[in-house]
Protein backbone atom coordinates (compact mmCIF):
# COMPACT_ATOMS: atom_id res chain seq x y z
CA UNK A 1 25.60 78.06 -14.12
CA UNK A 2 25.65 74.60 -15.81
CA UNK A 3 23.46 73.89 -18.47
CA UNK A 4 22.56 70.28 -19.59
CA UNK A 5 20.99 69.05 -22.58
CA UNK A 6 19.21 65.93 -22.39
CA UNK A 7 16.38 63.94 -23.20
CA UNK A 8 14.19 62.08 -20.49
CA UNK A 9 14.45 58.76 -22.86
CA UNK A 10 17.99 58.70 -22.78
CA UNK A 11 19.12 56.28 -20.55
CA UNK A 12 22.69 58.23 -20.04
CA UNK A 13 20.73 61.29 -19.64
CA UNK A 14 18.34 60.54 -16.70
CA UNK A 15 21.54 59.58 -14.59
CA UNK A 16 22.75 62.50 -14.97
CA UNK A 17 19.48 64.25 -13.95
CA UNK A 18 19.10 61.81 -11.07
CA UNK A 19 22.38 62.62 -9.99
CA UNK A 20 21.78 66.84 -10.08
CA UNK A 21 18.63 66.34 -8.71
CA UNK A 22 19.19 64.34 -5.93
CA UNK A 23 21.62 66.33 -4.89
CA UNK A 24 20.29 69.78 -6.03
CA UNK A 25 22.53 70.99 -8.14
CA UNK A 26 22.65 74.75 -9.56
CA UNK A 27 22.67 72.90 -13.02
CA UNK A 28 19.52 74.27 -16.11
CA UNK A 29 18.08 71.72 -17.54
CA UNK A 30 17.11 71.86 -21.17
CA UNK A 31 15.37 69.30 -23.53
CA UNK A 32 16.19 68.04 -26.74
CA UNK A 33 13.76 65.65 -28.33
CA UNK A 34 15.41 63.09 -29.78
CA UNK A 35 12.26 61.34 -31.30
CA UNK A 36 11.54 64.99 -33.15
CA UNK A 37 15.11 64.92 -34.16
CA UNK A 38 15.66 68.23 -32.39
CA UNK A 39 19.61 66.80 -31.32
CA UNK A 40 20.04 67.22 -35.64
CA UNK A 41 18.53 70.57 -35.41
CA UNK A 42 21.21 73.09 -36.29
CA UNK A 43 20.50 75.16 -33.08
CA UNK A 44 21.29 72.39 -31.15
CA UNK A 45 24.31 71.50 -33.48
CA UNK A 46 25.61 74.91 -32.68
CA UNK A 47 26.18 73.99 -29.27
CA UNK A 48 27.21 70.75 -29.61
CA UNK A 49 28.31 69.44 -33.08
CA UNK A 50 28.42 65.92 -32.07
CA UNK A 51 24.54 66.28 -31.85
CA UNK A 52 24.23 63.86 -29.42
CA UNK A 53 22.70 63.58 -25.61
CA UNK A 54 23.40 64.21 -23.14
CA UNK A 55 26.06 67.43 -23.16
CA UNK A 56 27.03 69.76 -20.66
CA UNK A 57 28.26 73.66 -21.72
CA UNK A 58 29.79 75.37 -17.99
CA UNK A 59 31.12 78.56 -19.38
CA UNK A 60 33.97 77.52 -21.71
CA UNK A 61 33.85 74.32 -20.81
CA UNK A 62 31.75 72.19 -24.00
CA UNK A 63 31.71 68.38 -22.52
CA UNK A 64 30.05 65.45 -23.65
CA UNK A 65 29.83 61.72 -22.45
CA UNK A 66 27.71 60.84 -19.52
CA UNK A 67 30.59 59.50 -17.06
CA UNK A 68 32.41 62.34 -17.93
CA UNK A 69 29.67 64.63 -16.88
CA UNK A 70 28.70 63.20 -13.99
CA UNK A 71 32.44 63.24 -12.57
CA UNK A 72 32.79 66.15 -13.63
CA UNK A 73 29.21 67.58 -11.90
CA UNK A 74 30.48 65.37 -8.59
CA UNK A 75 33.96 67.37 -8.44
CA UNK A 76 32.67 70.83 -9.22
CA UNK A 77 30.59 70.47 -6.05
CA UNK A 78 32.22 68.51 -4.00
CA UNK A 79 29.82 65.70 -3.72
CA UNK A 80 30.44 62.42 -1.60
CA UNK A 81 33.22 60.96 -2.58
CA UNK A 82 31.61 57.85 -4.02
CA UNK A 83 29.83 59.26 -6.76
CA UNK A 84 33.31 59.89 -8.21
CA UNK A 85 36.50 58.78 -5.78
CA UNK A 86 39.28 60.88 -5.44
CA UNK A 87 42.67 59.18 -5.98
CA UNK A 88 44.58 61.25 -3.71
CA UNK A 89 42.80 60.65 -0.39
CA UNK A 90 42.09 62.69 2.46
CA UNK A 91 45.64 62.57 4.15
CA UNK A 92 48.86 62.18 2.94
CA UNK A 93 49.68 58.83 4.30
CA UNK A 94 50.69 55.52 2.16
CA UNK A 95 48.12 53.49 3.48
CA UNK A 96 45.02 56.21 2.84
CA UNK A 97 46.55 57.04 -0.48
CA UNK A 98 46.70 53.34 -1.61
CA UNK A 99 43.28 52.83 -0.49
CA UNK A 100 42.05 55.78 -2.64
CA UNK A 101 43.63 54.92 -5.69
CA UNK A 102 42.04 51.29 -4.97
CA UNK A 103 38.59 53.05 -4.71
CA UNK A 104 39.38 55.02 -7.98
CA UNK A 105 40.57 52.12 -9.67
CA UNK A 106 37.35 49.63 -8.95
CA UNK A 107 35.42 52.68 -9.76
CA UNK A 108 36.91 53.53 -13.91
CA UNK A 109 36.53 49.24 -14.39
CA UNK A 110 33.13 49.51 -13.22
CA UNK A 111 32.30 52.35 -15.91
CA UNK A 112 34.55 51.00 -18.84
CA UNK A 113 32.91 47.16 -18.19
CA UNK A 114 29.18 48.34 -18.40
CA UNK A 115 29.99 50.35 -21.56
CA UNK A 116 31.26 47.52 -23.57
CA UNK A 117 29.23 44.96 -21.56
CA UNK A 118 25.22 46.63 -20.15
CA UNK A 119 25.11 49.48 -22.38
CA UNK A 120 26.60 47.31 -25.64
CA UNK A 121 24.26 44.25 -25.50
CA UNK A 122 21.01 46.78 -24.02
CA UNK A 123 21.35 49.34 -26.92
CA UNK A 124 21.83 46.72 -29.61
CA UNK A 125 18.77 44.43 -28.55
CA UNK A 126 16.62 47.55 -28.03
CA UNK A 127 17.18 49.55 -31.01
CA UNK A 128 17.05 46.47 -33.88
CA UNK A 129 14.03 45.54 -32.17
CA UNK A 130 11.56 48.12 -30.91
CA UNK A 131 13.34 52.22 -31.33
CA UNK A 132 14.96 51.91 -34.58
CA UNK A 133 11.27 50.18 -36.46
CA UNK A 134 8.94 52.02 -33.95
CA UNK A 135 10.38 55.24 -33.18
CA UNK A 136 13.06 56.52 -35.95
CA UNK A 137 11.35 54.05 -38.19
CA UNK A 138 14.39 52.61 -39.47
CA UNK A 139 14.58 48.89 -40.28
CA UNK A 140 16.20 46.57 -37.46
CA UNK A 141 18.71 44.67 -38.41
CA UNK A 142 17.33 40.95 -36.06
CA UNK A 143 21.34 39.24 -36.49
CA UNK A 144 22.22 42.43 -34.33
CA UNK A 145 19.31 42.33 -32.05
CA UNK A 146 20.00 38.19 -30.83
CA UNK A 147 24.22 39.72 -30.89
CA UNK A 148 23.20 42.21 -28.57
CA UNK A 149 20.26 39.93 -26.66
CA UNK A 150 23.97 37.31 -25.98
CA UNK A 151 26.26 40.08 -24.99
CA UNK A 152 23.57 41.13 -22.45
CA UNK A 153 22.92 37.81 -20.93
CA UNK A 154 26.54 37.43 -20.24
CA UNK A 155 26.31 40.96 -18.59
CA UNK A 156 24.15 39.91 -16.09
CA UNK A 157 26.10 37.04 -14.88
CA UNK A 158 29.00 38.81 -14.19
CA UNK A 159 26.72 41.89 -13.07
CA UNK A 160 25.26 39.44 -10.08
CA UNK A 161 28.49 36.87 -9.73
CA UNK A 162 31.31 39.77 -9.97
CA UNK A 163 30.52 43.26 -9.80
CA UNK A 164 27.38 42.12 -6.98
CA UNK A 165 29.61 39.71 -5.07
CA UNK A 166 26.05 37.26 -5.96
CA UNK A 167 24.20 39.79 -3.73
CA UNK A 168 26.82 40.29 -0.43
CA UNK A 169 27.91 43.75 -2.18
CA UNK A 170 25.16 46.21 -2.26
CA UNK A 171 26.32 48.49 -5.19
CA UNK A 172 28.60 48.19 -7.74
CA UNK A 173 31.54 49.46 -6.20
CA UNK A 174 31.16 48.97 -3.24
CA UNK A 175 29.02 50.06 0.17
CA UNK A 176 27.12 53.26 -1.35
CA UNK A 177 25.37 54.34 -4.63
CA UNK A 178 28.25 55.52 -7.82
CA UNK A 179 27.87 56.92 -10.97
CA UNK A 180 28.27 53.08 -12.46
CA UNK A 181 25.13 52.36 -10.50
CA UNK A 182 23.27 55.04 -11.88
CA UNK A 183 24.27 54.31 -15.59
CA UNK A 184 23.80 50.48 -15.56
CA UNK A 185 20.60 50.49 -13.82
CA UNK A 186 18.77 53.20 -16.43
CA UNK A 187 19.85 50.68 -18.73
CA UNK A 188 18.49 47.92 -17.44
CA UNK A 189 15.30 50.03 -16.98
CA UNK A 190 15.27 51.08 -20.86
CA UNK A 191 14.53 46.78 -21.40
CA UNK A 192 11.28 47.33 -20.46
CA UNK A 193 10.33 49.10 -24.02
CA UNK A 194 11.01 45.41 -24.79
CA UNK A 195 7.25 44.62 -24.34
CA UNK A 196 6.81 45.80 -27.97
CA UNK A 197 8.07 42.59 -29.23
CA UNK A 198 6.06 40.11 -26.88
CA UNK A 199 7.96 37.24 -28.80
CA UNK A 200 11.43 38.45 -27.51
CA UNK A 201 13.01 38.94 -24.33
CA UNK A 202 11.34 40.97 -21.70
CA UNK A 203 12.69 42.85 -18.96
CA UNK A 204 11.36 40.39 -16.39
CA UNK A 205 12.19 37.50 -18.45
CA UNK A 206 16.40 39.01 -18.49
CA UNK A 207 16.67 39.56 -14.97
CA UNK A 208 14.46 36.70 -13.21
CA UNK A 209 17.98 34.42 -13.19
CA UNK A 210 19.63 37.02 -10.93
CA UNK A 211 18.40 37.31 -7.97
CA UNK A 212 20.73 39.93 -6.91
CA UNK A 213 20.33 42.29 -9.41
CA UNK A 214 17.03 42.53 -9.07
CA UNK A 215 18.13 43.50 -5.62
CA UNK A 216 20.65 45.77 -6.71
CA UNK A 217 18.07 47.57 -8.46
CA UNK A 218 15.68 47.80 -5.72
CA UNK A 219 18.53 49.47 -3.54
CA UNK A 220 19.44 51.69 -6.60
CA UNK A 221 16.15 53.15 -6.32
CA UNK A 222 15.73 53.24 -2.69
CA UNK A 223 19.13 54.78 -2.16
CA UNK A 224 18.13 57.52 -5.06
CA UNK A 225 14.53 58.04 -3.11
CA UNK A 226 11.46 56.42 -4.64
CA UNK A 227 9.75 59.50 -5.85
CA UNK A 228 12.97 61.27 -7.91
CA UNK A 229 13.75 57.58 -9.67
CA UNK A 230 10.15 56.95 -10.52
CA UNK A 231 9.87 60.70 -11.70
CA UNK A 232 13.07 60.35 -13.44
CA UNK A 233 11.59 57.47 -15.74
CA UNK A 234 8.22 58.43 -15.79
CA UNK A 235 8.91 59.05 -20.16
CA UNK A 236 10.43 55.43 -20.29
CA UNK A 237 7.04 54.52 -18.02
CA UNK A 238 4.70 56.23 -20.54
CA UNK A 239 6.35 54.77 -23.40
CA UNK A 240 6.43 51.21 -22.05
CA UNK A 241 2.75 51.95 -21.72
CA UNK A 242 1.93 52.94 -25.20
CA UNK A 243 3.93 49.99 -26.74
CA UNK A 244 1.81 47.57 -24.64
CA UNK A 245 -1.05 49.01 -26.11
CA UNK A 246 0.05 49.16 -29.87
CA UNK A 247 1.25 46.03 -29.39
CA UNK A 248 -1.50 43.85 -27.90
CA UNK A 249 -3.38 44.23 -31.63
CA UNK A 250 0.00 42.90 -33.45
CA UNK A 251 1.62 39.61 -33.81
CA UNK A 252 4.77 38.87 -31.97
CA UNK A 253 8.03 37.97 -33.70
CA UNK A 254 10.83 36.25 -32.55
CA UNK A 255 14.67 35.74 -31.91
């Protein structure tokens, strides 16, 4: 059986426990802390030296990387095809094999974009200004945080204008929920640890220009089922609420 190491606050690492979840998976689950800095521990380094979240070990098989996990969880048991298209198709002809290739195609942009797009502008405007200061207590760097806050905006243009069709698609790659949906929208979802810094960006603040993804996101977490998504970030939820507390007795500081 699969095991997975992960940590609920990893945004990379609840899609891939929505994803064996939801589907019920013969996966074992197994926390690493990354706040305790269990991931440097070297237990964990024994089984995987990278030290990083989240990592699956299937036998002899040692993989890390999120998309690569989650394609290769959607292969192993043969889940719909959309969480992870096949480029060969169902039949052998031209026209079926074209479109599957297509399908594959749309679906490795949609995963390379929100790496160097969401998941580059999210992580750098989160960690310089709320999880490197307030959890690994580690000095933010605010040149990197206003980088990150511009690559992000630009994200979610082309998020709602490209990838969204400006709301006529209803996932990212098409008709039904993918593993770029998954990834992009725990993301999106980590923003709300934003409400640390009242001076800076907040979550509702980023997305209340789009429209669409806010829809998107709505039909991410319908299409997962209400009660696994919400379970799924119930950490993140936690955390958001402890930073509102803390920081309701601090001053704000800004961009």
């Amino acid at each position: 059986m699969p095991n997975l190491y992960m940590d609920m606050m990893s945004q990379p690492s609840r899609a891939c426990y929505i994803l064996c979840k939801k589907h019920g998976l013969p996966v074992d689950v197994h926390m690493i802390r990354l706040d305790k800095a269990e991931h440097r521990k070297p237990a964990y380094l024994q089984i995987n030296p990278l030290g990083k979240v989240p990592f699956l070990v299937d036998g002899e098989l040692h993989l890390p990387e999120s998309v690569a996990i989650m394609a290769y969880l959607a292969d192993k048991y043969n889940l719909p095809d959309a969480w992870h298209p096949s480029s060969s198709g169902s039949s052998s002809s031209s026209g079926e094999l074209a479109a599957a290739q297509q399908r594959r195609a749309v679906y490795e942009a949609a995963v390379q974009w929100l790496q160097l797009t969401v998941r580059f502008g999210c992580t750098r405007l989160l960690f310089h200004s709320v999880i490197g200061p307030r959890v690994f207590k580690v000095p933010g760097v605010p040149e990197v945080a206003a980088e990150g806050h511009k690559v992000l905006q630009q994200a979610l243009k082309d998020l709602e204008s490209y990838w969204l069709a400006g709301g006529s698609r209803p996932f990212m790659t098409g008709q039904l929920l993918s593993v770029p949906d998954l990834l992009c929208a725990c993301d999106l979802e980590q923003l709300r640890m934003m409400v640390a810094e009242p001076g800076q960006p907040q979550f509702q603040q980023l997305l209340a220009p789009h429209p669409a993804v806010r829809q998107w996101m709505q039909a991410v977490r319908t299409a997962v089922g209400p009660e696994l998504y919400d379970e799924a970030h119930s950490p993140l939820t936690a955390a958001v609420a402890r930073l509102a507390k803390a920081a309701s007795s601090q001053p704000a500081s800004h961009l």
